[in-house]
Protein backbone atom coordinates (compact mmCIF):
# COMPACT_ATOMS: atom_id res chain seq x y z
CA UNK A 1 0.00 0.00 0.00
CA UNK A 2 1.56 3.27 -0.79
CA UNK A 3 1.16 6.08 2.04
CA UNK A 4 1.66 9.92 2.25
CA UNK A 5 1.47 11.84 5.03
CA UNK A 6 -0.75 15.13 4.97
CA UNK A 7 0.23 17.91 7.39
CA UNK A 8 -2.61 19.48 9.47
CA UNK A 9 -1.73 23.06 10.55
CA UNK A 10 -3.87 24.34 13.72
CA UNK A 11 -2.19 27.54 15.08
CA UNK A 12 1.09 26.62 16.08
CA UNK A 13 0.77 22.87 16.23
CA UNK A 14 1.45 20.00 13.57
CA UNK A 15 -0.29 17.39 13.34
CA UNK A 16 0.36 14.44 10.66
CA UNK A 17 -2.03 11.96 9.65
CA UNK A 18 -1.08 8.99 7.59
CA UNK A 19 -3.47 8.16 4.39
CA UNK A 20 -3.45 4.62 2.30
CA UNK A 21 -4.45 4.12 -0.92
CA UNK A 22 -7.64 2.25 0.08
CA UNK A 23 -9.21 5.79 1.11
CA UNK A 24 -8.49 5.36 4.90
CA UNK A 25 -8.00 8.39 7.08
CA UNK A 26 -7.68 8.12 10.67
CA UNK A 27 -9.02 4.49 10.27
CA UNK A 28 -11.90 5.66 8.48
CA UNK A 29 -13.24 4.15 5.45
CA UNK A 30 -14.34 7.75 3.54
CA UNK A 31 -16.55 6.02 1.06
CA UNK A 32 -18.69 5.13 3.47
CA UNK A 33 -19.11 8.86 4.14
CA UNK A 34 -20.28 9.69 1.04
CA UNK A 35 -22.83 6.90 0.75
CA UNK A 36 -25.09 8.38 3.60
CA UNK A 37 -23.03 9.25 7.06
CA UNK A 38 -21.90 12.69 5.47
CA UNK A 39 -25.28 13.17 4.30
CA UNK A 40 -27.15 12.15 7.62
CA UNK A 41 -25.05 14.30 9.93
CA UNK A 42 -25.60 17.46 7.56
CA UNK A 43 -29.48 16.68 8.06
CA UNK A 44 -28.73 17.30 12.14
CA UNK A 45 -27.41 20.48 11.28
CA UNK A 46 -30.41 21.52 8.87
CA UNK A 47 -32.49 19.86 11.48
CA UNK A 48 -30.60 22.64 14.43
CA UNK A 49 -31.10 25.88 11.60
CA UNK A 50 -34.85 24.50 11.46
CA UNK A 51 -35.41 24.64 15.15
CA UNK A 52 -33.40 28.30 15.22
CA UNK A 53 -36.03 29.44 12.71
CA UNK A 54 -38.78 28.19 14.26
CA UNK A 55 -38.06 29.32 17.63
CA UNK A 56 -37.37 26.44 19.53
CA UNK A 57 -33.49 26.88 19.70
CA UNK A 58 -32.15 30.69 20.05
CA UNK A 59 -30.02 32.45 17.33
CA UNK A 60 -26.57 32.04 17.96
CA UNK A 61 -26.15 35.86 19.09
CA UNK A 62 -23.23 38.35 19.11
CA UNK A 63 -22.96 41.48 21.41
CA UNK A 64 -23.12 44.46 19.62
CA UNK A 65 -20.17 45.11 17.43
CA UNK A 66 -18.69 42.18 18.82
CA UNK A 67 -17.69 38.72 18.60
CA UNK A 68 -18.63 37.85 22.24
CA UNK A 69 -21.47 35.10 22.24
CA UNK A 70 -24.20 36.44 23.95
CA UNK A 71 -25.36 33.43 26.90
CA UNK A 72 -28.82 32.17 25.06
CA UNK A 73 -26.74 30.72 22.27
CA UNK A 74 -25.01 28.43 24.37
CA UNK A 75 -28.04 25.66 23.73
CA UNK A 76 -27.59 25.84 19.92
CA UNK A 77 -23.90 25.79 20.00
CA UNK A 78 -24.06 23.02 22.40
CA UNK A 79 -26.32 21.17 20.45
CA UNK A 80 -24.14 21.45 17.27
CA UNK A 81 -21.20 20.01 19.36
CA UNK A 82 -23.19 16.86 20.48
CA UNK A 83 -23.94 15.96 16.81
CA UNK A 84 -19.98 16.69 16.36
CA UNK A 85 -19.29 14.44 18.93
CA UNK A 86 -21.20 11.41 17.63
CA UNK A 87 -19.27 12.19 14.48
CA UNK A 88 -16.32 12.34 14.84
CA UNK A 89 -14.34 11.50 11.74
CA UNK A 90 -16.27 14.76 10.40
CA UNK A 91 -14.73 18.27 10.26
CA UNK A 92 -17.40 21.06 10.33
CA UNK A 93 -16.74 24.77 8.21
CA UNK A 94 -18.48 27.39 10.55
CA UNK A 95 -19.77 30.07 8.19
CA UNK A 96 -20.40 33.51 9.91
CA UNK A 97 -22.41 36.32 7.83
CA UNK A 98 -23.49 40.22 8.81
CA UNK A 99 -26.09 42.59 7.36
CA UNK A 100 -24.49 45.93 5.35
CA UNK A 101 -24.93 48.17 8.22
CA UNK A 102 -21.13 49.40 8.34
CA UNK A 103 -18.55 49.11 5.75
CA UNK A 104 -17.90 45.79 3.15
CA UNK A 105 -14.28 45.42 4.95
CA UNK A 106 -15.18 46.27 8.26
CA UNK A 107 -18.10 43.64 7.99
CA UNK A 108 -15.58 40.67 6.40
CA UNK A 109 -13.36 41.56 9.40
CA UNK A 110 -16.10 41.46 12.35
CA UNK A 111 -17.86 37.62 10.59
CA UNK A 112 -14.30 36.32 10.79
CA UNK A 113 -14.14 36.71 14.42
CA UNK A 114 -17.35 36.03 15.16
CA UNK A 115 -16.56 32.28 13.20
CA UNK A 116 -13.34 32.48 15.05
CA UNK A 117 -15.66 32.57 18.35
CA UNK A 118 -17.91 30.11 17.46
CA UNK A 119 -15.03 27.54 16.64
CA UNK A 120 -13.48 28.43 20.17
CA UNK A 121 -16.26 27.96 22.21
CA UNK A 122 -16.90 24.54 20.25
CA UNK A 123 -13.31 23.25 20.88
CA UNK A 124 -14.00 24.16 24.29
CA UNK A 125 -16.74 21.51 23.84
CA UNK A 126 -14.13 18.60 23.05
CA UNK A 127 -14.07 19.15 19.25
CA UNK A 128 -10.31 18.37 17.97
CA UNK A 129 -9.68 21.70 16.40
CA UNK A 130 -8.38 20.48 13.24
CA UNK A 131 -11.68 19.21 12.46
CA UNK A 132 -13.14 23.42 12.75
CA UNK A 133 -12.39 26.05 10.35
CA UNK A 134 -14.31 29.30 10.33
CA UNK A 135 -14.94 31.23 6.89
CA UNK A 136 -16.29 34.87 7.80
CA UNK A 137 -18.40 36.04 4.77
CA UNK A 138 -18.88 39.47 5.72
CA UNK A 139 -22.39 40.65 4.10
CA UNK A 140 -21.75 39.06 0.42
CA UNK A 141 -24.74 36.33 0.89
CA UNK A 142 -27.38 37.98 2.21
CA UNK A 143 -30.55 35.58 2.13
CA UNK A 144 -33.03 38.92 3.04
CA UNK A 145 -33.51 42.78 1.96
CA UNK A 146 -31.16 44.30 4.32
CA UNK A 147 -33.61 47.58 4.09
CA UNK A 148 -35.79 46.28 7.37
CA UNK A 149 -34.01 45.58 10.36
CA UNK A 150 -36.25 41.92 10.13
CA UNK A 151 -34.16 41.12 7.17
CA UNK A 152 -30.50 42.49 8.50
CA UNK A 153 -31.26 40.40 11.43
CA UNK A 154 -32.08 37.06 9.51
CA UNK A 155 -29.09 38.25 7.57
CA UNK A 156 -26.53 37.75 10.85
CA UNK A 157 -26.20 34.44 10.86
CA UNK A 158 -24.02 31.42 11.80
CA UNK A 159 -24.24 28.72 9.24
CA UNK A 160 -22.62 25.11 9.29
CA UNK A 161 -21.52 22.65 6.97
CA UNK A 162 -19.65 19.24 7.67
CA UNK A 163 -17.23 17.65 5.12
CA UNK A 164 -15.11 14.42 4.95
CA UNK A 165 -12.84 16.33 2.73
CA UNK A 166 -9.34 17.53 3.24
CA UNK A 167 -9.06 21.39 3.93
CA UNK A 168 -7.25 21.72 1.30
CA UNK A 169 -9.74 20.11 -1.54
CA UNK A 170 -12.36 22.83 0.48
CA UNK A 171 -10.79 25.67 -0.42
């Protein structure tokens, strides 16, 4: 079996995983994610975004002009990290959004801490942080008019996705 080793950069820590040509990683057969597991766990997420819309989980909230987590978004968070750990061969890309009140730049700047917080307080929850990475998008995907204050709001967000993939292949 030929191997290669894949470096995993996570602030100033190395970490090297070895990978065989049957598609192992970490002793995980990755096929297997893409039949269904990869799938199944995404649906948990949805299923988390569903219950934020619908009330029954709170918004995962900033502070104003900040990337402090505000206390009533604990539940969500915490319920993302139990699906991570029953899954733990999955990485998850935290993707943090803002409404256009304030600058394009200034915006970019403030989602990428606030996805920087959110991947924090979920490593503080036992997930391995190599298997976190936070993409702020600033306010370039709006998914409402961003002329109420209803649709700014719905437009700062928290959004996440879970891959099998290596970072690199993600971005």
């Amino acid at each position: 079996m030929a191997k290669r080793w894949l470096p995993w950069v996570a602030g100033a820590g190395l970490f090297c995983a070895c990978v065989q040509s049957d598609h192992r990683y970490f002793g995980y057969n990755r096929r297997g994610l893409e039949s269904g597991e990869l799938a199944a766990t995404q649906k948990e997420l949805d299923e988390v975004q569903r219950k934020i819309n619908s009330g029954e989980l709170p918004k995962i909230q900033f502070e104003f002009d900040s990337a402090e987590i505000t206390e009533e978004s604990y539940p969500t968070l915490d319920a993302v990290a139990d699906i991570l750990l029953r899954h733990p061969e999955l990485k998850l890309v935290v993707l943090a959004h803002t409404c256009n009140m304030g600058g394009e730049d200034y915006n970019l700047k403030l989602s990428k801490r606030r996805g920087l917080a959110v991947e924090h307080y979920l490593v503080k929850k036992g997930i391995p942080p190599p298997f976190i990475h936070h993409i702020g998008k600033g306010l370039s995907e709006p998914i409402a008019d961003n002329s109420t204050e209803q649709g700014r709001s719905k437009n700062r967000r928290v959004e996440f996705r879970v891959t099998d993939r290596d970072w690199e292949s993600v971005y």
